[in-house]
PDB file of N, CA and C in Angstrom:
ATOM      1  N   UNK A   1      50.276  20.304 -29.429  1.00  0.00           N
ATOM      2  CA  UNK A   1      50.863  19.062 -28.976  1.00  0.00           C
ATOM      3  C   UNK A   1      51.830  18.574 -30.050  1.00  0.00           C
ATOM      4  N   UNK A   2      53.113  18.321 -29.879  1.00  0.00           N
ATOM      5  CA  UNK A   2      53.815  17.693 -30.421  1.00  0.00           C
ATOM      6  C   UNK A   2      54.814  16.337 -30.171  1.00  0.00           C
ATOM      7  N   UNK A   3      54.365  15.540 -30.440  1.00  0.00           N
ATOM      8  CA  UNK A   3      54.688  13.722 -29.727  1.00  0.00           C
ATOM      9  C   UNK A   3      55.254  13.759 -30.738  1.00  0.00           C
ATOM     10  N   UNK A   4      56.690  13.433 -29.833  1.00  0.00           N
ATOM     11  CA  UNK A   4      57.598  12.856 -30.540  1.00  0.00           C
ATOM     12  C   UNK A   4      57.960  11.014 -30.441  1.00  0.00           C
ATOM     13  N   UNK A   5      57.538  10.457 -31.735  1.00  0.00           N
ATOM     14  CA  UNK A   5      57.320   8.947 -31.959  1.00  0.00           C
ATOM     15  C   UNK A   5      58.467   8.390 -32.229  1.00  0.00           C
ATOM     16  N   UNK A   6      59.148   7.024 -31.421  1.00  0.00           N
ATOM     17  CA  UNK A   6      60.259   6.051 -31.318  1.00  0.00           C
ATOM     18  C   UNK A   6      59.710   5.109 -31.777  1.00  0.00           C
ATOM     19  N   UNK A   7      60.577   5.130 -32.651  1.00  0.00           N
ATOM     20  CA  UNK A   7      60.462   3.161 -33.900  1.00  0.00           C
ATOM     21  C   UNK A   7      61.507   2.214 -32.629  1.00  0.00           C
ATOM     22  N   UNK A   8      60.752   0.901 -33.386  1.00  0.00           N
ATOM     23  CA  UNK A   8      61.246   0.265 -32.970  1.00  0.00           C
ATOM     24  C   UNK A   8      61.532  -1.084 -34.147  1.00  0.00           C
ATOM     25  N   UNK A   9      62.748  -1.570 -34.713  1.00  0.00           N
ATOM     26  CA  UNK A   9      62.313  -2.304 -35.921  1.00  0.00           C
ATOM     27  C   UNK A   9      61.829  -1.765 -37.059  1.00  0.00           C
ATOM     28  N   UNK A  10      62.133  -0.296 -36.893  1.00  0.00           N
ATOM     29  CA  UNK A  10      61.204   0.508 -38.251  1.00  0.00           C
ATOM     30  C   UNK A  10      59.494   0.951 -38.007  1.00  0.00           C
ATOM     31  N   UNK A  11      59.165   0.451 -37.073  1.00  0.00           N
ATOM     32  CA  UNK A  11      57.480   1.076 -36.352  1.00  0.00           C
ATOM     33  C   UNK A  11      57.298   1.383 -35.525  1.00  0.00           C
ATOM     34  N   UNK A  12      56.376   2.526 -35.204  1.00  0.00           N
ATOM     35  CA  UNK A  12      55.782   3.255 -33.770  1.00  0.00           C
ATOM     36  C   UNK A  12      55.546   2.143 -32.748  1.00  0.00           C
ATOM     37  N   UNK A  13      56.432   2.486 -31.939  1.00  0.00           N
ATOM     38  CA  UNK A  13      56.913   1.982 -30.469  1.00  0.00           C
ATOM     39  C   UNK A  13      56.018   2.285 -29.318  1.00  0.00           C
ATOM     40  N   UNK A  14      56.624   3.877 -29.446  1.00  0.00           N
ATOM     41  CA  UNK A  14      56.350   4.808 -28.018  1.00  0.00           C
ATOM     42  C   UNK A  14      56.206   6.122 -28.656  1.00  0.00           C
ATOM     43  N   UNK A  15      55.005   6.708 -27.551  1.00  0.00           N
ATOM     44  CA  UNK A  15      55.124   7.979 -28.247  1.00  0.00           C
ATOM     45  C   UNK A  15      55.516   8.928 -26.549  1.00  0.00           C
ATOM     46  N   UNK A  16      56.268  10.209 -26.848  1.00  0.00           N
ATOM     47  CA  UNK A  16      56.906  10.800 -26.075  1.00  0.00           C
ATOM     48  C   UNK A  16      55.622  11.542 -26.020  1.00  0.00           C
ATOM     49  N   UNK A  17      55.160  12.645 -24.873  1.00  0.00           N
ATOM     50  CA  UNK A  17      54.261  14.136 -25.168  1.00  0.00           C
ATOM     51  C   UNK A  17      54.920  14.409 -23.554  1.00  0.00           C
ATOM     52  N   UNK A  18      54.459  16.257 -24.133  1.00  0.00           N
ATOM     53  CA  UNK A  18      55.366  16.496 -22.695  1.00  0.00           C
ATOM     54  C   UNK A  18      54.055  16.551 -21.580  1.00  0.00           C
ATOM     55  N   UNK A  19      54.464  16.952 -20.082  1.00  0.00           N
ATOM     56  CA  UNK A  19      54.154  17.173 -19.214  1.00  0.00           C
ATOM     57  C   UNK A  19      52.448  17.680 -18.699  1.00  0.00           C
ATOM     58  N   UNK A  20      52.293  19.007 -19.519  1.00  0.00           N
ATOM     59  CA  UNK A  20      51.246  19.395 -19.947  1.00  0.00           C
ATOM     60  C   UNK A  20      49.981  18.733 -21.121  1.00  0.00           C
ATOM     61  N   UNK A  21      51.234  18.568 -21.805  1.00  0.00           N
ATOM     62  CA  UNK A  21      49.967  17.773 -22.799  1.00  0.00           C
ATOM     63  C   UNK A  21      49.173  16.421 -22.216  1.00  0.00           C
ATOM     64  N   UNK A  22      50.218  15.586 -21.341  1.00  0.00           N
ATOM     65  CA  UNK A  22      49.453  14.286 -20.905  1.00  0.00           C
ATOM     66  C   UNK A  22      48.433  14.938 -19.932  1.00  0.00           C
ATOM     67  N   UNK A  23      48.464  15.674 -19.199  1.00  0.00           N
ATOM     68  CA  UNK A  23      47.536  16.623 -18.238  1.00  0.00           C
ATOM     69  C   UNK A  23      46.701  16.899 -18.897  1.00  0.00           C
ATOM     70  N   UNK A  24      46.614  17.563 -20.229  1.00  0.00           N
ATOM     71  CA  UNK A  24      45.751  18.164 -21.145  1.00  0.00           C
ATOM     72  C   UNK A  24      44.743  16.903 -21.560  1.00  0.00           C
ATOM     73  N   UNK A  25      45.140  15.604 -22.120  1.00  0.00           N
ATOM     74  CA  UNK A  25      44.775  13.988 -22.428  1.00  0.00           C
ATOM     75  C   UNK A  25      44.220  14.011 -21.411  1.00  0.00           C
ATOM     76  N   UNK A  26      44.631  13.549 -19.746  1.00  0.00           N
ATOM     77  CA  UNK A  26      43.404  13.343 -18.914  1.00  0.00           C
ATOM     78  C   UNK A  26      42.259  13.934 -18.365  1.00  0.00           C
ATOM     79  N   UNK A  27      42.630  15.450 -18.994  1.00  0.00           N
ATOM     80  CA  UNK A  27      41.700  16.054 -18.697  1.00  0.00           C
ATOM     81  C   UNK A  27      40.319  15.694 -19.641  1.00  0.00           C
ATOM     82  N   UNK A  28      40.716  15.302 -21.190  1.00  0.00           N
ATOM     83  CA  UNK A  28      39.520  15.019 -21.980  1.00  0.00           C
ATOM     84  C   UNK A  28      39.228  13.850 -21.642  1.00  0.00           C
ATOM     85  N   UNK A  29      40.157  13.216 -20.977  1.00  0.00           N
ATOM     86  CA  UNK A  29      39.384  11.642 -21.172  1.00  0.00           C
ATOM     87  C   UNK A  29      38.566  11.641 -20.019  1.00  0.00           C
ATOM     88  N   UNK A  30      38.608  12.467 -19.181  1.00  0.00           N
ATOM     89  CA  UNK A  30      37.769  12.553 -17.862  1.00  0.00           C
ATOM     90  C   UNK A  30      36.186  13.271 -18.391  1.00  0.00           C
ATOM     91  N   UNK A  31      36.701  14.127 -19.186  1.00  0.00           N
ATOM     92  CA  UNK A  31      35.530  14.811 -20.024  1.00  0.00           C
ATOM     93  C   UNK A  31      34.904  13.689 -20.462  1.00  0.00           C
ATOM     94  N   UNK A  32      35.310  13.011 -21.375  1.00  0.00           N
ATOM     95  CA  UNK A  32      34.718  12.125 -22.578  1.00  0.00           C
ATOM     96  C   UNK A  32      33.659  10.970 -21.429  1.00  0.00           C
ATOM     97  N   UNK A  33      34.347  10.582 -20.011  1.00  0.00           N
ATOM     98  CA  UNK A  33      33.764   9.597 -19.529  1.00  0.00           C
ATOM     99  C   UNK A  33      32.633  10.498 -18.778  1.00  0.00           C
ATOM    100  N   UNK A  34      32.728  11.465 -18.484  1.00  0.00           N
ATOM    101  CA  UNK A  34      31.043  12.625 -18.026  1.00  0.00           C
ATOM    102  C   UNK A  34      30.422  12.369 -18.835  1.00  0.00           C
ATOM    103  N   UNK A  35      30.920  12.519 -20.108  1.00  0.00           N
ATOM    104  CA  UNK A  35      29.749  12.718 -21.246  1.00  0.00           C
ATOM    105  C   UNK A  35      28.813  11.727 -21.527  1.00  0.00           C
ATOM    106  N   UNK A  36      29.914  10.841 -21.274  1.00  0.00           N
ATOM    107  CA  UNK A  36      29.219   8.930 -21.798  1.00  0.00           C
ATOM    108  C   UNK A  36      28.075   8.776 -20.534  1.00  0.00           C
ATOM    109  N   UNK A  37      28.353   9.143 -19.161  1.00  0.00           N
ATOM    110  CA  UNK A  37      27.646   9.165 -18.202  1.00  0.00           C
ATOM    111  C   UNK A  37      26.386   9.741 -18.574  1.00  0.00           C
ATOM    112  N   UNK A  38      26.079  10.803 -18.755  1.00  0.00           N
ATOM    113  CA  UNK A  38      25.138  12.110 -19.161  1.00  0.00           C
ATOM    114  C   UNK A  38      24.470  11.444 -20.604  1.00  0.00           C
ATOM    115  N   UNK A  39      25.173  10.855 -21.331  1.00  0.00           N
ATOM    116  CA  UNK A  39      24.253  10.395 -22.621  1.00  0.00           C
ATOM    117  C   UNK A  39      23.408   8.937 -22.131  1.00  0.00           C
ATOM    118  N   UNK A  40      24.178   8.229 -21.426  1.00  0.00           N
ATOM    119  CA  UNK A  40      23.624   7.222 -21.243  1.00  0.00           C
ATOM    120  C   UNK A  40      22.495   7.246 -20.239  1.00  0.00           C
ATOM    121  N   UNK A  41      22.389   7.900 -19.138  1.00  0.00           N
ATOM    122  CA  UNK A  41      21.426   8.268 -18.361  1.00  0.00           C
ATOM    123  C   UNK A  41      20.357   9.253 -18.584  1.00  0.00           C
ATOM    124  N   UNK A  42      21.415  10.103 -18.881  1.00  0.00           N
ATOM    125  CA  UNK A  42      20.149  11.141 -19.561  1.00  0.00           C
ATOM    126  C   UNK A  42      20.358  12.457 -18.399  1.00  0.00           C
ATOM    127  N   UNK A  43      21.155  12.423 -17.304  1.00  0.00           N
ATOM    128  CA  UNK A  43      21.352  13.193 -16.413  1.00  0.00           C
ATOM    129  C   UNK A  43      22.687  13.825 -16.119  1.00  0.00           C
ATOM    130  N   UNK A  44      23.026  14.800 -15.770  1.00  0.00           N
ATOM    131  CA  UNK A  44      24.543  15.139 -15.281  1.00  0.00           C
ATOM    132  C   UNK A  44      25.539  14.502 -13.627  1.00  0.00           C
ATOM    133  N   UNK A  45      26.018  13.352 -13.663  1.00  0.00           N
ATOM    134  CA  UNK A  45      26.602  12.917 -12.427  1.00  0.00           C
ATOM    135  C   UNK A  45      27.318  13.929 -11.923  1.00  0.00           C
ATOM    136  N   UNK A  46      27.258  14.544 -10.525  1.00  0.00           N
ATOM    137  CA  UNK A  46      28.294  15.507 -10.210  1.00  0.00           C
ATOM    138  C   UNK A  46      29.414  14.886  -9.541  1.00  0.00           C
ATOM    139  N   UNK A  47      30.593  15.804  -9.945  1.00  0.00           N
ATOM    140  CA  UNK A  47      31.821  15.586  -9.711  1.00  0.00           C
ATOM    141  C   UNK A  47      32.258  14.511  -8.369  1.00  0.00           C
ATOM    142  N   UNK A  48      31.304  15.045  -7.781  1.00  0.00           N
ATOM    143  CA  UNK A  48      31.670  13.936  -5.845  1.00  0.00           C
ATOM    144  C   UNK A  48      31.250  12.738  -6.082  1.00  0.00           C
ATOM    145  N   UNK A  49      29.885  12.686  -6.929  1.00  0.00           N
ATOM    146  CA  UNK A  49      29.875  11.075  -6.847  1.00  0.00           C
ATOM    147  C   UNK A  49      30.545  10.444  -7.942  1.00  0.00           C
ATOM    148  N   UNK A  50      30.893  10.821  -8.946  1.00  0.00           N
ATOM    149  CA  UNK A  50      32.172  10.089 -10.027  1.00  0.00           C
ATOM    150  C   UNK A  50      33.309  10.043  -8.845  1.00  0.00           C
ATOM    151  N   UNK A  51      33.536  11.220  -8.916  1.00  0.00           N
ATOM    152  CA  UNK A  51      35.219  10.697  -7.958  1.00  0.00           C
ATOM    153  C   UNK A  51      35.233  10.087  -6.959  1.00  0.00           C
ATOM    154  N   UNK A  52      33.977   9.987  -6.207  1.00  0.00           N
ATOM    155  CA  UNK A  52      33.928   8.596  -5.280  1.00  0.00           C
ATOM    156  C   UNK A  52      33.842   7.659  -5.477  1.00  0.00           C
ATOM    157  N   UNK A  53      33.218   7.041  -6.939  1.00  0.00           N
ATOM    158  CA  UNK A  53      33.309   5.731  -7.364  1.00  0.00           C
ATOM    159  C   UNK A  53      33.733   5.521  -8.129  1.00  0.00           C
ATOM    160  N   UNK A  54      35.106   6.220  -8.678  1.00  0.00           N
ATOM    161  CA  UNK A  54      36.782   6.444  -9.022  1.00  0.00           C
ATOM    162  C   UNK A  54      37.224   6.060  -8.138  1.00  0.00           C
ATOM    163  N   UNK A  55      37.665   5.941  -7.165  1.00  0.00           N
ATOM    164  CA  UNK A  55      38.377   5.873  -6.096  1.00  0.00           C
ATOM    165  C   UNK A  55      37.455   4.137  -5.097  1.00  0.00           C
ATOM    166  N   UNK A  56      36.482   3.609  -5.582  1.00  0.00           N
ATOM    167  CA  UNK A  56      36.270   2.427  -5.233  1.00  0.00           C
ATOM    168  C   UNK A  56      35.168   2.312  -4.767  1.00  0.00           C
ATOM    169  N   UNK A  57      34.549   3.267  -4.150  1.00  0.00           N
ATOM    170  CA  UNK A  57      33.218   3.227  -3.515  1.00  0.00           C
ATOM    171  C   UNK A  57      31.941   2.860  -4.418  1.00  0.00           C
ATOM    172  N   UNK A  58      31.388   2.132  -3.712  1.00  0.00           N
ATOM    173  CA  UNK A  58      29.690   2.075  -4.445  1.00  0.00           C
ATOM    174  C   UNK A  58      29.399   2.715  -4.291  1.00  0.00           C
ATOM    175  N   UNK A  59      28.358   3.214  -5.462  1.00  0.00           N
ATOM    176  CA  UNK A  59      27.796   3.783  -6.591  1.00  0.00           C
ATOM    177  C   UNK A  59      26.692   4.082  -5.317  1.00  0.00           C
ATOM    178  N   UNK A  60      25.901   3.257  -4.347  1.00  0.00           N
ATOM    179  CA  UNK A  60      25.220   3.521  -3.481  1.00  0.00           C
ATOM    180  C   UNK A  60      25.331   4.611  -2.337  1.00  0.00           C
ATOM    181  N   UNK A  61      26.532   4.142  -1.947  1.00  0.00           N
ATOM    182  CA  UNK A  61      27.515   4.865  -0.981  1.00  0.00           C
ATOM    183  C   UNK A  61      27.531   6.332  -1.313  1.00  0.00           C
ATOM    184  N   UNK A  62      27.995   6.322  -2.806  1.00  0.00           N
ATOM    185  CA  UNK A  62      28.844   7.985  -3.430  1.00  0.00           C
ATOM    186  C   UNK A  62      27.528   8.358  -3.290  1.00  0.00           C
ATOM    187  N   UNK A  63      26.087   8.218  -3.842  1.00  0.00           N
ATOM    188  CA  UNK A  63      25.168   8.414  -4.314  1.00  0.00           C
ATOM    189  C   UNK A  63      24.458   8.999  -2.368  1.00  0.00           C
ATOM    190  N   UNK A  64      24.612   7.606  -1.662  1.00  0.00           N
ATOM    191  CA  UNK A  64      24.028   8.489  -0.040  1.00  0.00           C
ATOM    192  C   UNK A  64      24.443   9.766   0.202  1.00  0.00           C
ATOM    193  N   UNK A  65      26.266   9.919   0.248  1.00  0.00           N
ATOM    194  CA  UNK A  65      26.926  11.073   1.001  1.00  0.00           C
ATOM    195  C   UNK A  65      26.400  12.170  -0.216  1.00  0.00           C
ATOM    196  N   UNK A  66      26.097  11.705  -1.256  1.00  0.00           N
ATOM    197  CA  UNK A  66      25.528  13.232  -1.954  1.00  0.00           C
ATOM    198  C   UNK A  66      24.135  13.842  -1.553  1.00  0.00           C
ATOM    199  N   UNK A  67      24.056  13.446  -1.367  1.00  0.00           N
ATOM    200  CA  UNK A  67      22.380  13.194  -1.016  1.00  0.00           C
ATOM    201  C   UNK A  67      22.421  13.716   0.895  1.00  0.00           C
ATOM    202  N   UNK A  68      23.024  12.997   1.388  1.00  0.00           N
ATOM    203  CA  UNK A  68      23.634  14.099   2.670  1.00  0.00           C
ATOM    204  C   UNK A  68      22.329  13.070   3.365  1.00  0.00           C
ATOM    205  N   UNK A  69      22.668  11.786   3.136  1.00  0.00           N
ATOM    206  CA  UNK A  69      21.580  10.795   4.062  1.00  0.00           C
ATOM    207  C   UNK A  69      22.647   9.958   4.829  1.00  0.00           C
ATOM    208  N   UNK A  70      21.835   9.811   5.847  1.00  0.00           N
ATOM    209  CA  UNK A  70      22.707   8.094   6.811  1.00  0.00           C
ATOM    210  C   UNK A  70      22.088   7.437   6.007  1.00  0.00           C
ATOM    211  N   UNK A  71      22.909   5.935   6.445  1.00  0.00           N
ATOM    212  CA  UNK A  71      22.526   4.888   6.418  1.00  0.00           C
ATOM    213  C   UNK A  71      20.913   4.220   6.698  1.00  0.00           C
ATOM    214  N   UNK A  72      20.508   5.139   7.788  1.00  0.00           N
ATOM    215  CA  UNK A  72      19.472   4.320   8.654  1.00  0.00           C
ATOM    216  C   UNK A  72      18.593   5.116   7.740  1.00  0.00           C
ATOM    217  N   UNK A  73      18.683   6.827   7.263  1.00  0.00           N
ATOM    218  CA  UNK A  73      17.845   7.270   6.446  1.00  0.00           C
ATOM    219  C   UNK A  73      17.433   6.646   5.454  1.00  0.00           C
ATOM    220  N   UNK A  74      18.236   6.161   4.352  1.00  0.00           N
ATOM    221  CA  UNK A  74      18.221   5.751   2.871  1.00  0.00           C
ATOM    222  C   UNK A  74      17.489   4.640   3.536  1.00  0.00           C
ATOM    223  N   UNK A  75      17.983   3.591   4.280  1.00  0.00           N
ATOM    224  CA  UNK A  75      17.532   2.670   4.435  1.00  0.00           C
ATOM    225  C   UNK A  75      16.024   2.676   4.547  1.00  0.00           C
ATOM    226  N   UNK A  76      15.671   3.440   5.292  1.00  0.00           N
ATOM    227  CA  UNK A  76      14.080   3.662   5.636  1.00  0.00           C
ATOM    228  C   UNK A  76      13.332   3.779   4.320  1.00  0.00           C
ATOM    229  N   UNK A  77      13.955   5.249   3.918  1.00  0.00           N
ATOM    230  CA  UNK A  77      13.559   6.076   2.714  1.00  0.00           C
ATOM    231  C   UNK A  77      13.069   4.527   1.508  1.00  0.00           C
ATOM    232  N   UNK A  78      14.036   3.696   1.172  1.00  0.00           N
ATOM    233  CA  UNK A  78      13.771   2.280   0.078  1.00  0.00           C
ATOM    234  C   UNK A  78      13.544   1.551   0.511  1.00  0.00           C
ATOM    235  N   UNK A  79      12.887   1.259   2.320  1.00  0.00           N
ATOM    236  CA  UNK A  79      12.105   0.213   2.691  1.00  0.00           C
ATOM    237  C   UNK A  79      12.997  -1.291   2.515  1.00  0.00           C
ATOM    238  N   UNK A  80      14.152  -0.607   3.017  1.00  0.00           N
ATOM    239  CA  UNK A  80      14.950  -1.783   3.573  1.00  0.00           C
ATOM    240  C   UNK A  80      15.919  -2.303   4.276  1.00  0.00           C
ATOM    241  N   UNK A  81      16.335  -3.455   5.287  1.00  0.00           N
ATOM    242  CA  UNK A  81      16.761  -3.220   6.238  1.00  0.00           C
ATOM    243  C   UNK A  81      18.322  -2.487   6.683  1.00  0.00           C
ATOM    244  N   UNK A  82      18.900  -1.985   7.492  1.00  0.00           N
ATOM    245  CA  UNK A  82      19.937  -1.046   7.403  1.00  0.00           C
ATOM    246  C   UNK A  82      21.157  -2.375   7.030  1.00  0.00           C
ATOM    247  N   UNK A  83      21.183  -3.518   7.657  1.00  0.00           N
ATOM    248  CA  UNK A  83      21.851  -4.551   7.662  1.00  0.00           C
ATOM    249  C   UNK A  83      22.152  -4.562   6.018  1.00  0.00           C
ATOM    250  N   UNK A  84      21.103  -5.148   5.404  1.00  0.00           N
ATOM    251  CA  UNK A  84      21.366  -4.901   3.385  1.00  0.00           C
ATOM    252  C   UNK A  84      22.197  -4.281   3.000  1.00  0.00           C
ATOM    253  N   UNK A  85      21.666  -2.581   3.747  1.00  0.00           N
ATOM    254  CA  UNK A  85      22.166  -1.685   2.582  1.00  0.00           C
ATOM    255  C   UNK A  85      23.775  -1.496   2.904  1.00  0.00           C
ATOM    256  N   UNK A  86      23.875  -1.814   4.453  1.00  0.00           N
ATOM    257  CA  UNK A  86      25.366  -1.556   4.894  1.00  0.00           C
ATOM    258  C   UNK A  86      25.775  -3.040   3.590  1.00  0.00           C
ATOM    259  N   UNK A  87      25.407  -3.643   3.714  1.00  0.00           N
ATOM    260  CA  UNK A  87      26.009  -5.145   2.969  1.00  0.00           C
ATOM    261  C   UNK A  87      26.021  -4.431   1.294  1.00  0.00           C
ATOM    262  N   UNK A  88      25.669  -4.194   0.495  1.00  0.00           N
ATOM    263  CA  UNK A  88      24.951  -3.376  -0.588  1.00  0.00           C
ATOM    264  C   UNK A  88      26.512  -2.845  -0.491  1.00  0.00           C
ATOM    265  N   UNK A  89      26.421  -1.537   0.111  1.00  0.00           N
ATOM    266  CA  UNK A  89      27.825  -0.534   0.148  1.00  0.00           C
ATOM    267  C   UNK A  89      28.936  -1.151   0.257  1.00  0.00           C
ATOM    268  N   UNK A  90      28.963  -1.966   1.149  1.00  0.00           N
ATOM    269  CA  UNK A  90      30.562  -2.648   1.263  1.00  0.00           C
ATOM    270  C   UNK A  90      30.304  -3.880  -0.129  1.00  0.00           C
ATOM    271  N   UNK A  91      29.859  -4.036  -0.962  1.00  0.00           N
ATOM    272  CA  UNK A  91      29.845  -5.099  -1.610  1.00  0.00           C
ATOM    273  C   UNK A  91      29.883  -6.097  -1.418  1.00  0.00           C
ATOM    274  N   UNK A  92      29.321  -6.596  -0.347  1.00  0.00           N
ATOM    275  CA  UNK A  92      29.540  -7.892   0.257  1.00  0.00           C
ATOM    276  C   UNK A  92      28.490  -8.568  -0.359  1.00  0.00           C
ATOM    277  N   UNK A  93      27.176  -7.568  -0.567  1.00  0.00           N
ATOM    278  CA  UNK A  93      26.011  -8.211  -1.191  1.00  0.00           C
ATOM    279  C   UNK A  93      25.785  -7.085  -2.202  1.00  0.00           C
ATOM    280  N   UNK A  94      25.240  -8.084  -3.586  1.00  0.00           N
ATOM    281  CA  UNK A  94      24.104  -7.163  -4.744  1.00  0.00           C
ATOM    282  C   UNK A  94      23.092  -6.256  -4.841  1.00  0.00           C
ATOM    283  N   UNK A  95      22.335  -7.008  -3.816  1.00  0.00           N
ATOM    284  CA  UNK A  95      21.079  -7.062  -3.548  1.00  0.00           C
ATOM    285  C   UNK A  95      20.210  -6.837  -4.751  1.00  0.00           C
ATOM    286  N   UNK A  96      18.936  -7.061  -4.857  1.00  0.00           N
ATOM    287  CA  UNK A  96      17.508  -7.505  -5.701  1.00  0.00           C
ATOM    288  C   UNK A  96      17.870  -6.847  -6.861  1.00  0.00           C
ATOM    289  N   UNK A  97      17.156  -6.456  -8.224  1.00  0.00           N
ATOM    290  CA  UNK A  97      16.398  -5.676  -8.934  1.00  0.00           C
ATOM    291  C   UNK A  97      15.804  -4.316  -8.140  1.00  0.00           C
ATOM    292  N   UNK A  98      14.702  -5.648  -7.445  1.00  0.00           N
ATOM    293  CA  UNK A  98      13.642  -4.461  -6.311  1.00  0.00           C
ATOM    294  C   UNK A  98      14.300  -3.759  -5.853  1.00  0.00           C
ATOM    295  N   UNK A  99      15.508  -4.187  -5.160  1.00  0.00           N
ATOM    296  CA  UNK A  99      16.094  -3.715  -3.802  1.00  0.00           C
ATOM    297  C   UNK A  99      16.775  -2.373  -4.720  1.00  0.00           C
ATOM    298  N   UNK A 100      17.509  -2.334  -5.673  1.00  0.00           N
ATOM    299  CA  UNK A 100      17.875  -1.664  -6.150  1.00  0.00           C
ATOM    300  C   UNK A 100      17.292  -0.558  -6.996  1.00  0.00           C
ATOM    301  N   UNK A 101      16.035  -0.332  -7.089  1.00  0.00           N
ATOM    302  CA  UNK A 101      15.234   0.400  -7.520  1.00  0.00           C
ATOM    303  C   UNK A 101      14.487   0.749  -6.574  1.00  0.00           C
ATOM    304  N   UNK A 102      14.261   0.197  -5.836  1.00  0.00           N
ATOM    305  CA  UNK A 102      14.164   0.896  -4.423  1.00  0.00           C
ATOM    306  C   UNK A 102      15.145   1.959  -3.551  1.00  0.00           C
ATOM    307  N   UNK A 103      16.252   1.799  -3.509  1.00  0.00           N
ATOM    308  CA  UNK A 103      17.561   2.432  -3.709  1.00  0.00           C
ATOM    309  C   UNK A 103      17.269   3.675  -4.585  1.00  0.00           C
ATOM    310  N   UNK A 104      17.128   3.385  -5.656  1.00  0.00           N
ATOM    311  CA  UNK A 104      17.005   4.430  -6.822  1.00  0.00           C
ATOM    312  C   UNK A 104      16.150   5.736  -6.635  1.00  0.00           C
ATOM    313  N   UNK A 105      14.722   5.076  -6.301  1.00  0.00           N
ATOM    314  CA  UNK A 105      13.806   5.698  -5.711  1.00  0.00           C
ATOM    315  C   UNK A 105      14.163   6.707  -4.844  1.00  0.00           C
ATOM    316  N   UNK A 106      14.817   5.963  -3.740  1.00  0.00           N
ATOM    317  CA  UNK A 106      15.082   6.831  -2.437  1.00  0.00           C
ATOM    318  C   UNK A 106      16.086   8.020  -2.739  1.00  0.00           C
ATOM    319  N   UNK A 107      17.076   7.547  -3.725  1.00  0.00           N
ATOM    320  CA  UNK A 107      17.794   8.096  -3.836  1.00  0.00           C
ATOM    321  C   UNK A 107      17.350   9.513  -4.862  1.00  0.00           C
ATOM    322  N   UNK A 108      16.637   9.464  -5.349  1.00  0.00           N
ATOM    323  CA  UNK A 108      15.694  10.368  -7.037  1.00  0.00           C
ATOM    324  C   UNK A 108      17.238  10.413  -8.120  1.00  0.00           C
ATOM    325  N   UNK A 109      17.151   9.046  -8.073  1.00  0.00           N
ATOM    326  CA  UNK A 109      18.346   8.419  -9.531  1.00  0.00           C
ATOM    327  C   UNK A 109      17.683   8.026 -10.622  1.00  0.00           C
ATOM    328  N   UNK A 110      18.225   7.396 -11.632  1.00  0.00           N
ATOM    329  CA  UNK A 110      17.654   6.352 -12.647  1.00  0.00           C
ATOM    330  C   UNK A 110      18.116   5.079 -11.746  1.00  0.00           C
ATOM    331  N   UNK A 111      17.991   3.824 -11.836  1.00  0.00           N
ATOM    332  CA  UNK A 111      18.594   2.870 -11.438  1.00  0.00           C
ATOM    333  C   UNK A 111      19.833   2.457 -11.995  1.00  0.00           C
ATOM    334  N   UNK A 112      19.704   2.771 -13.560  1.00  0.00           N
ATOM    335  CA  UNK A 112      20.881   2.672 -14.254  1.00  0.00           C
ATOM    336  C   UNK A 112      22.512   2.750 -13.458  1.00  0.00           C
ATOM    337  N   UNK A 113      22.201   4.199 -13.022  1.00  0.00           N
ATOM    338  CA  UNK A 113      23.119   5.068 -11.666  1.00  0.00           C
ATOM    339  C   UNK A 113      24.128   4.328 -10.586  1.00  0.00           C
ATOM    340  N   UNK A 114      22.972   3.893 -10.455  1.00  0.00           N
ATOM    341  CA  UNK A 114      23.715   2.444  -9.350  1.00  0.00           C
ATOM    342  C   UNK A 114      24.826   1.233 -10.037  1.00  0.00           C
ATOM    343  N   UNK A 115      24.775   0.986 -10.960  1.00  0.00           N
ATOM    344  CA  UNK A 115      25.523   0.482 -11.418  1.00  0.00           C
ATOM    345  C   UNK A 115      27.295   1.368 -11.645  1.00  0.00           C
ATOM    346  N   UNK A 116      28.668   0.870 -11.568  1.00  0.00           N
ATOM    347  CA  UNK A 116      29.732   0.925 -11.259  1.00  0.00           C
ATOM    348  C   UNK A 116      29.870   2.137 -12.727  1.00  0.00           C
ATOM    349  N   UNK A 117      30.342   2.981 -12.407  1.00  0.00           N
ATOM    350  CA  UNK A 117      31.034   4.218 -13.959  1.00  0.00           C
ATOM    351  C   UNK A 117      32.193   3.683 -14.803  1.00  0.00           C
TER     352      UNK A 117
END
């Protein structure tokens, strides 16, 4: 990598890198945020549910379609009503501690999990 650095007033401004290299940068920083995931939990998040809740989705949501459950499943599965959890996913609602470790449960997460990456 070679960045080429623009003063401005006599100090680093801007730094130039080419094409590849910024490709090369997001590729670690995508690394670096797995890792932080994996240390902090203690587990490996796979790729579908990060990039689904990259892209905006709850952490609940990414976490169902991996898991390859409906709605009405999970719902059952954490003993709570489908109404919640649809509310839960769209963020319209939090829902509990309980509710969310209940979630967790159903889901075989940490609870931690549920919370936004």
């Amino acid at each position: 990598m070679k960045p080429r650095i623009i003063t401005l007033k006599g100090k680093p401004h801007q730094v130039v890198i080419s094409y590849s290299d910024y490709l090369e940068l997001l590729e670690l920083r995508n690394k670096h945020k797995k890792v932080k995931a994996i240390m902090s939990h203690g587990i490996e998040i796979p790729e579908e549910v990060t990039r689904r809740i990259n892209k905006g989705e709850s952490p609940v949501r990414a976490w169902r379609h991996y898991r390859d459950l409906t709605q009405t499943d999970l719902a059952a599965l954490a003993g709570i009503s489908l109404t919640l959890l649809s509310l839960i996913e769209n963020s319209i609602r939090d829902g509990s501690n309980e509710t969310h470790e209940a979630l967790a449960r159903a889901l075989d997460i940490p609870v931690g999990l549920l919370d936004k990456l």
